[in-house]
Protein backbone atom coordinates (compact mmCIF):
# COMPACT_ATOMS: atom_id res chain seq x y z
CA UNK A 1 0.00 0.00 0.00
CA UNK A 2 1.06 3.23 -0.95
CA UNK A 3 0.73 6.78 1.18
CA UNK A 4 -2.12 8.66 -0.02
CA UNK A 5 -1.78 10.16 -3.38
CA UNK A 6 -3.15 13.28 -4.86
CA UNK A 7 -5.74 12.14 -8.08
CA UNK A 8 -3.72 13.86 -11.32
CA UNK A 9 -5.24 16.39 -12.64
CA UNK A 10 -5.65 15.15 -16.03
CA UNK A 11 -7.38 11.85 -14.93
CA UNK A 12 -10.19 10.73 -16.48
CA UNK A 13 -11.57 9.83 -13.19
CA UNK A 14 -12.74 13.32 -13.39
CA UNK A 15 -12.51 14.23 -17.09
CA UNK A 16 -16.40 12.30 -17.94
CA UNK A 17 -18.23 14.77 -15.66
CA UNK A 18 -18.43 18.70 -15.30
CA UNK A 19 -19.62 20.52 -12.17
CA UNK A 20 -23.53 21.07 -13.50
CA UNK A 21 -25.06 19.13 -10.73
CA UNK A 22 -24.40 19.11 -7.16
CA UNK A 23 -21.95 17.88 -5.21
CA UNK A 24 -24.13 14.71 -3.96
CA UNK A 25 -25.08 14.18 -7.58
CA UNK A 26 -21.85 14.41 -9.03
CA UNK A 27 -19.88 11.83 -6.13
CA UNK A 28 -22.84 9.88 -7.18
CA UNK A 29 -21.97 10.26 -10.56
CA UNK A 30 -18.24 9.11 -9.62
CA UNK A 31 -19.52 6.28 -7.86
CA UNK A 32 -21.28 4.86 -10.73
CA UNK A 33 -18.25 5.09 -12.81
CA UNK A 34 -16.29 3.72 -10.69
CA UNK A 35 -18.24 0.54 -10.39
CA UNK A 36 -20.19 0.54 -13.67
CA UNK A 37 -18.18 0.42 -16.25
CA UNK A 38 -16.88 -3.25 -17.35
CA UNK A 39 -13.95 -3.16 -20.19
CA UNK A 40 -13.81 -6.50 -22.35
CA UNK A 41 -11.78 -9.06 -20.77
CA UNK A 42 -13.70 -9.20 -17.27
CA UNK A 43 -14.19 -12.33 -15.93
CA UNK A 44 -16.97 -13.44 -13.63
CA UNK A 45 -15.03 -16.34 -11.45
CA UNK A 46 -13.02 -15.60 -8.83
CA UNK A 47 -11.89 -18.32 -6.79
CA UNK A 48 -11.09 -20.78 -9.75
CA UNK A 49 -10.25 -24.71 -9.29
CA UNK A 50 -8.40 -26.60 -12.15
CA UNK A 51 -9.27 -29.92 -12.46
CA UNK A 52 -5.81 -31.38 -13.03
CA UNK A 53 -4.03 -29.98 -9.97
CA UNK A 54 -7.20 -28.66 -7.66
CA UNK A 55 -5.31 -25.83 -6.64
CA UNK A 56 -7.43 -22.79 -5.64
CA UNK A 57 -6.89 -19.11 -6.80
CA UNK A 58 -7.97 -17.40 -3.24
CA UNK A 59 -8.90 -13.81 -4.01
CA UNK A 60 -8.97 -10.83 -1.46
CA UNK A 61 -9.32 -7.14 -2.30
CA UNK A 62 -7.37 -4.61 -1.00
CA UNK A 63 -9.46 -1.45 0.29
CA UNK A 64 -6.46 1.14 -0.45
CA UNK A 65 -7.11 -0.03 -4.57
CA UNK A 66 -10.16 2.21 -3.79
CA UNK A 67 -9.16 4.40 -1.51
CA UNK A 68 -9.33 8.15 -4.21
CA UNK A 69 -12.75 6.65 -4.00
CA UNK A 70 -13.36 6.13 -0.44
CA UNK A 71 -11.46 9.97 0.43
CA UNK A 72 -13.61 11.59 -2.32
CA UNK A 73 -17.05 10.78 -0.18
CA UNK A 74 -18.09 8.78 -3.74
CA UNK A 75 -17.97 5.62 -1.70
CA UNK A 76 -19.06 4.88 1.73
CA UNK A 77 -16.28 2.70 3.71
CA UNK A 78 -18.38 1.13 5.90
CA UNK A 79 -19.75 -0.43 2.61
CA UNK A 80 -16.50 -1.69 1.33
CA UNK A 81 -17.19 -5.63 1.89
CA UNK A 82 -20.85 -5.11 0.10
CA UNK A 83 -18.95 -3.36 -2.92
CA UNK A 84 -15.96 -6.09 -2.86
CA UNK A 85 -18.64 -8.64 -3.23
CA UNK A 86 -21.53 -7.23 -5.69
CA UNK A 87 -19.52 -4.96 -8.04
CA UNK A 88 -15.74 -7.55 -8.44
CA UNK A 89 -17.23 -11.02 -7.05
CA UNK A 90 -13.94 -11.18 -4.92
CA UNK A 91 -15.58 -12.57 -1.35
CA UNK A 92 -12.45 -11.76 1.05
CA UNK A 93 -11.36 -8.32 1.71
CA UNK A 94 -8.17 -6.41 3.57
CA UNK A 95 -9.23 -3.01 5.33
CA UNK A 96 -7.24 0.03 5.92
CA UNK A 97 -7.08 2.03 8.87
CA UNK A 98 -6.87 5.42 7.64
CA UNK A 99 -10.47 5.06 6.08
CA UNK A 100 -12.01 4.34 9.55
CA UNK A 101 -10.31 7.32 11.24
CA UNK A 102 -11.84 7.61 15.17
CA UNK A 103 -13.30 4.44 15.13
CA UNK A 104 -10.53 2.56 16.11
CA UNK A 105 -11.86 2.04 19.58
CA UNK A 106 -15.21 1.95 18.73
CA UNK A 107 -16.33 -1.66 19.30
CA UNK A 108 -19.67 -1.18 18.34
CA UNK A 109 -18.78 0.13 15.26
CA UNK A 110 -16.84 -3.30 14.37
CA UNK A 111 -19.19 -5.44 16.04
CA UNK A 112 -21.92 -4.06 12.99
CA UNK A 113 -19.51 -4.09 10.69
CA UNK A 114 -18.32 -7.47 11.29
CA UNK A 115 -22.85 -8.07 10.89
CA UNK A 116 -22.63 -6.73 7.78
CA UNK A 117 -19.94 -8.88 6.55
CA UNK A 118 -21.47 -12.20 7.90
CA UNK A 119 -24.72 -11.37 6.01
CA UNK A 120 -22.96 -11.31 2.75
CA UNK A 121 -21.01 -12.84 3.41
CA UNK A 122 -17.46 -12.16 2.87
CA UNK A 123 -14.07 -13.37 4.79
CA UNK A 124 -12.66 -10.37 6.86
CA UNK A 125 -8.55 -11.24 6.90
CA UNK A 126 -6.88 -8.20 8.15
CA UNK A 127 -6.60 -4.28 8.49
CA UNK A 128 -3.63 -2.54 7.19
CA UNK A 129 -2.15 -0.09 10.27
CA UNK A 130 -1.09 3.40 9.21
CA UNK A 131 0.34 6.53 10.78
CA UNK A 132 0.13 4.89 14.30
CA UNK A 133 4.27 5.53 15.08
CA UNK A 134 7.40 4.01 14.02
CA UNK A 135 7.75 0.60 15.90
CA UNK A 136 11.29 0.48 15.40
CA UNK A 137 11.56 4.12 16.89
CA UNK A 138 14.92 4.65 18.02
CA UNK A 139 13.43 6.63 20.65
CA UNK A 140 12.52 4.59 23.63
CA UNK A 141 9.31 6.43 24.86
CA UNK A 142 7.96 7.28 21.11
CA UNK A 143 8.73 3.35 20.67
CA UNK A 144 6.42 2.29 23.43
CA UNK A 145 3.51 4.66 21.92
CA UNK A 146 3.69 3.52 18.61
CA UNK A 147 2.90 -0.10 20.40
CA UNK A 148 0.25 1.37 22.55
CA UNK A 149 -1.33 2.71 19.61
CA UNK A 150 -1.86 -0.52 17.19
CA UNK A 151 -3.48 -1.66 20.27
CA UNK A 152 -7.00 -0.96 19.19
CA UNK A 153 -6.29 -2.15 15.88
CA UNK A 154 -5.97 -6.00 17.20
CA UNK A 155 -9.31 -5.25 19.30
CA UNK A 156 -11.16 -4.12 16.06
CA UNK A 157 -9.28 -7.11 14.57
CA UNK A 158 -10.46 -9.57 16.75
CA UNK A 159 -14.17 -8.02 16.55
CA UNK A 160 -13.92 -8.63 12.88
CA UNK A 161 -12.50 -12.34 12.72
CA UNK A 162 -9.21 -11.42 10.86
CA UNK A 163 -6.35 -13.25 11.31
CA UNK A 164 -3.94 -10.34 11.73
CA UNK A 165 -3.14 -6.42 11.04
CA UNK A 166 -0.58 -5.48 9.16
CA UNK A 167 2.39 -2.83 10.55
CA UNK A 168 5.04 -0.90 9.05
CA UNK A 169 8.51 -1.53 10.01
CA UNK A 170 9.40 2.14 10.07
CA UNK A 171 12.29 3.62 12.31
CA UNK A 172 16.05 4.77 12.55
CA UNK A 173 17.49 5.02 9.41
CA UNK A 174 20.44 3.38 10.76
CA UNK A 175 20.28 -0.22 10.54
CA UNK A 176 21.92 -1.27 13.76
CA UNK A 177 19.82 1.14 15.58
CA UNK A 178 16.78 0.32 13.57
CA UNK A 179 17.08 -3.68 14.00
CA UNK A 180 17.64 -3.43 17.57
CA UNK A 181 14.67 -1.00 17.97
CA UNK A 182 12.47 -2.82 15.92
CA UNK A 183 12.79 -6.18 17.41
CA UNK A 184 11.76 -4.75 20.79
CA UNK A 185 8.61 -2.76 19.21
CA UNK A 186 7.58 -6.12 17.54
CA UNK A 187 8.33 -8.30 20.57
CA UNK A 188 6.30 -5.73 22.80
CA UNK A 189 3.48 -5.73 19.70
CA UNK A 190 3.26 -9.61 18.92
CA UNK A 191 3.19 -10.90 22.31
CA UNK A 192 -0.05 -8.36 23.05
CA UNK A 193 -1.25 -9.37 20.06
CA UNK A 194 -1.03 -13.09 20.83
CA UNK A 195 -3.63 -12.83 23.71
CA UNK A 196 -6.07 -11.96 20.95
CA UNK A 197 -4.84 -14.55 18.37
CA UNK A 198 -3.93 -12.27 16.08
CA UNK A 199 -1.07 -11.61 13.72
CA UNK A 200 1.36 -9.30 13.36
CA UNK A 201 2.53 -8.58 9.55
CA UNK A 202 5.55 -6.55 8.30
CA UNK A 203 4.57 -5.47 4.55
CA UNK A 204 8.19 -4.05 2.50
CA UNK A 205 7.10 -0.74 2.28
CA UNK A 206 9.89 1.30 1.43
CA UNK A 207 13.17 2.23 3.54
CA UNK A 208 14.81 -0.48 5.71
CA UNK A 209 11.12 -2.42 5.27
CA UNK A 210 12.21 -3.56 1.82
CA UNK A 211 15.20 -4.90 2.59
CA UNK A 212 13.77 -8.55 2.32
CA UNK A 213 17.28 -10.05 3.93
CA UNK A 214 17.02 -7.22 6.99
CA UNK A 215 13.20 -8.41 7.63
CA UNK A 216 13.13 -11.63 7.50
CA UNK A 217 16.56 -11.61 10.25
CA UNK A 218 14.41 -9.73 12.50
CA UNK A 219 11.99 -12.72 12.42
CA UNK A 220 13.67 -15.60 13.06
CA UNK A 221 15.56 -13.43 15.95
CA UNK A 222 12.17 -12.28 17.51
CA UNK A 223 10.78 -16.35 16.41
CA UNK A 224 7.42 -15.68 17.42
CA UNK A 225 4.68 -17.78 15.58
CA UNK A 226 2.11 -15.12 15.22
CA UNK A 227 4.98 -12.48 13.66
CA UNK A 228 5.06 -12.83 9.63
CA UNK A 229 4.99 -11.04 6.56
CA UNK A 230 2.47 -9.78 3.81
CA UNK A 231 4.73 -9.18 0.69
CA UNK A 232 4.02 -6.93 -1.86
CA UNK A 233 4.83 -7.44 -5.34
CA UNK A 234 5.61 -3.57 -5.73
CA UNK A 235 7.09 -1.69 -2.99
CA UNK A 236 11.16 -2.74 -3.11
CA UNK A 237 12.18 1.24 -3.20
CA UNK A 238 15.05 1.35 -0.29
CA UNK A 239 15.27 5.23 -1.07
CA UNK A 240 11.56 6.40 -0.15
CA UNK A 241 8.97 5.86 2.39
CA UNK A 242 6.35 3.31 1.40
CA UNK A 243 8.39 1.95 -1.37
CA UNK A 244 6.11 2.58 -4.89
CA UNK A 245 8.31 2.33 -7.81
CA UNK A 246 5.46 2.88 -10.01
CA UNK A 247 6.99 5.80 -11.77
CA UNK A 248 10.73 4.98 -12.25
CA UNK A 249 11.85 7.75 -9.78
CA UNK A 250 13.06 4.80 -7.08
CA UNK A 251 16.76 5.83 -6.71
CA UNK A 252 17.67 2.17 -5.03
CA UNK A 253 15.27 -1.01 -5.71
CA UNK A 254 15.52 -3.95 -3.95
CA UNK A 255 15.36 -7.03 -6.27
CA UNK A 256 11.64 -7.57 -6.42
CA UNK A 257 11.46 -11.43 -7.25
CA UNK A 258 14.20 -12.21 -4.15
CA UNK A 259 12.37 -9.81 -2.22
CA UNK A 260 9.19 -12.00 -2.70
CA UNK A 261 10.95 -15.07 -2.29
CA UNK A 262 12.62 -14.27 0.95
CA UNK A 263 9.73 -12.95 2.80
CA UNK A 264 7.45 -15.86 1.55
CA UNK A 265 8.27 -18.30 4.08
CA UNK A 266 6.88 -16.53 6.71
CA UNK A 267 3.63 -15.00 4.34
CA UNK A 268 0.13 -15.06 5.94
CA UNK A 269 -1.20 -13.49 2.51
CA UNK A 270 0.41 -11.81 -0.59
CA UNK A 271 -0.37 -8.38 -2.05
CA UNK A 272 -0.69 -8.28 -5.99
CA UNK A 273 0.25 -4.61 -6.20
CA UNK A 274 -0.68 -3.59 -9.78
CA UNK A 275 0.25 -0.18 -12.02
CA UNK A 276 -0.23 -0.81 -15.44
CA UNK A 277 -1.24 -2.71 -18.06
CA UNK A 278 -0.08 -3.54 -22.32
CA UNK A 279 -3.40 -3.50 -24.07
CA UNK A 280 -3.03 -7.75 -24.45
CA UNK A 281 -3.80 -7.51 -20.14
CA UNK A 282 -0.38 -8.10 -19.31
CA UNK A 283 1.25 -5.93 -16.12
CA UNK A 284 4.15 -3.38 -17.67
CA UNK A 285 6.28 -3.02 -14.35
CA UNK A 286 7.51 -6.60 -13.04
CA UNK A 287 6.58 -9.99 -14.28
CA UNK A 288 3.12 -11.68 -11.85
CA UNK A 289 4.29 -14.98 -14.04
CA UNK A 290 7.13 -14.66 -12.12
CA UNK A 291 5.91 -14.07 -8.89
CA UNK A 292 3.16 -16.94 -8.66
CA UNK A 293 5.59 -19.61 -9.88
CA UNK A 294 7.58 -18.39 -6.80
CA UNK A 295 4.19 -18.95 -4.53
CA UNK A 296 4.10 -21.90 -6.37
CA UNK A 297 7.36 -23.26 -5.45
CA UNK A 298 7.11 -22.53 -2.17
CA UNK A 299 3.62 -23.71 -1.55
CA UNK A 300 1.98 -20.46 -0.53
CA UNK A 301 -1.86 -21.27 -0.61
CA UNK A 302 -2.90 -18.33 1.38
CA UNK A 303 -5.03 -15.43 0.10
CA UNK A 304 -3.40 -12.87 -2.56
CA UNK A 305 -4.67 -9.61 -2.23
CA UNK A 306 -5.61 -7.27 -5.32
CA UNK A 307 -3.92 -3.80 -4.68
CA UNK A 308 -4.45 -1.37 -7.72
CA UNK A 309 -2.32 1.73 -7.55
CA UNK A 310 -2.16 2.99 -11.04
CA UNK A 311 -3.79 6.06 -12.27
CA UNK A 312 -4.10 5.20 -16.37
CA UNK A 313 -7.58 2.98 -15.49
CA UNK A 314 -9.75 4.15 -13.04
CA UNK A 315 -9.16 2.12 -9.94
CA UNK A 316 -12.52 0.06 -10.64
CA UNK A 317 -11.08 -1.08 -14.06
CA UNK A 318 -7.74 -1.47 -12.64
CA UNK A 319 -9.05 -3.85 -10.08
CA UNK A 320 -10.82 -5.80 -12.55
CA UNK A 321 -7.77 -5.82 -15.06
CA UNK A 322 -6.16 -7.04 -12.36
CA UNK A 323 -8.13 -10.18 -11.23
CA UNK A 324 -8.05 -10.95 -14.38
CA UNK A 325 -4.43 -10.69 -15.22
CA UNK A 326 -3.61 -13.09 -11.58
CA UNK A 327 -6.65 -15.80 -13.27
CA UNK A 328 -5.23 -16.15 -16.76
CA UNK A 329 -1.64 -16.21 -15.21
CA UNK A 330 -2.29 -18.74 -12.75
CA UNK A 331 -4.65 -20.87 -15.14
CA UNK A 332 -1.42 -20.90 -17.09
CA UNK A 333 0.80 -22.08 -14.27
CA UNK A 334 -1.43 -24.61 -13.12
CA UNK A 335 -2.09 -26.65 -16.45
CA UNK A 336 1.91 -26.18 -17.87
């Protein structure tokens, strides 16, 4: 997941409509855009079975591929499971924190929510933690906040029947001071977490995060079962926070395919970041047959999550160009 990101002017997200309405009617009209439109290649199956191998596709959606959406006011949040379900037929979804700003601690709040989900129904697996402190804080005091404050994310968590939250492993810049700090943030953070049953997930997202080899040391030092990792296939920039290399301005990139490959073994789910497309459907900025023959090889049957970032399709399209993409690339995989 990327930090939020300002729509470009020149998007056609706004380009179809012109201010002749009001406001309501014209986020309506966004909405409708957003979710209406289907381009050719959609396809209406989402978690696929092959007959020759019986291995399952498992789908999630990512809230942040909507999240211009969500920000706007054209989408509701507290809707986002009803919209994963009805408008992409994906039936497992990922929240993110920011969207749900003060009502963290509200348990009522994710006690309906969780209703809403179970009447669908759709699989809640985690909620992506923002802007809640640097866990690997080389501060001691500004340390112990940042683990204070992901406290009420494992509550609303737990409320929701996910399996985890996922955290950034931000900090010192220096890596001796940031390993050292980060293991005791995470070690304060997982075992809390653990009373709930919940995991703890460190997504590469930019910085020291994305050094896969770094990560994956803190780990197996901290070796606590409920402390893993939710890869993403895009954000291996070691030069900026949260790690997008969407737009070739990364100064330092850490190998994206060893990146995957090191943080796999201890995956509890897989984000298919996505950017952009050639017109035949296939991604332009790293290679997804590539990364599922290494979830392949390593036996990863959790969920991967669909995480559009681009700006060329609207992010409705660009989630559905993306589903698509991850079926016809793992049909491929599966009967090779």
């Amino acid at each position: 997941m990327h930090k939020k990101i300002k729509v470009p002017a020149a998007s056609c997200f706004f380009k179809q409509f012109e201010m002749k309405s009001s406001k309501r009617e014209f986020l309506k009209q966004i909405s409708l855009s957003l979710l209406g439109f289907q381009i050719p290649f959609i396809a209406n199956t989402n978690n696929l079975t092959f007959d020759n191998t019986d291995k399952e596709l498992k789908l999630s959606l990512a809230q942040w591929s909507l999240h211009n959406a969500f920000q706007l006011g054209a989408l509701d949040p507290v809707l986002f499971a009803e919209i994963s379900k009805k408008d992409f037929d994906i039936h497992a979804v990922e929240y993110v924190s920011s969207l749900y700003s003060g009502k963290g601690n509200n348990e009522n709040f994710w006690i309906k929510m969780k209703d809403r989900s179970d009447e669908l129904p759709v699989q809640n697996l985690l909620i992506m933690v923002d802007d809640e402190g640097h866990l690997g804080d080389g501060d001691n005091k500004l340390r112990k906040k940042a683990v204070e404050n992901h406290y009420k994310w494992i509550h609303a968590a737990k409320i929701m029947g996910c399996h985890s939250i996922r955290v950034n492993a931000f900090g010192s810049t220096v890596p001796s001071i940031f390993k050292a700090s980060l293991i005791d943030g995470l070690t304060q953070l997982t075992t809390y977490a653990a009373k709930e049953d919940i995991n703890i997930l460190i997504e590469n997202h930019g910085l020291l995060s994305s050094d896969a080899q770094l990560i994956t040391s803190i780990i197996k030092e901290i070796n606590l079962p409920n402390l893993g990792t939710l890869p993403d296939f895009g954000n291996w920039c070691l030069s900026a926070e949260w790690g997008s290399t969407q737009d070739g301005s990364c100064l330092e990139i850490y190998d994206p395919y060893l990146g995957l490959e090191t943080m796999l073994p201890y995956a509890k789910g897989v984000s298919a970041k996505a950017y952009d497309f050639h017109p035949n459907g296939e991604h332009r900025n790293f290679d997804y047959k590539k990364m599922l023959l290494l979830l392949k090889d390593q036996n990863f049957n959790g969920h991967i999550g669909i995480e559009y970032e681009g700006v060329k399709l609207s992010e409705a399209d660009g989630i559905r160009a993306t589903k698509k993409h991850l079926e016809d690339v793992w049909r491929k995989i599966w009967i090779s």
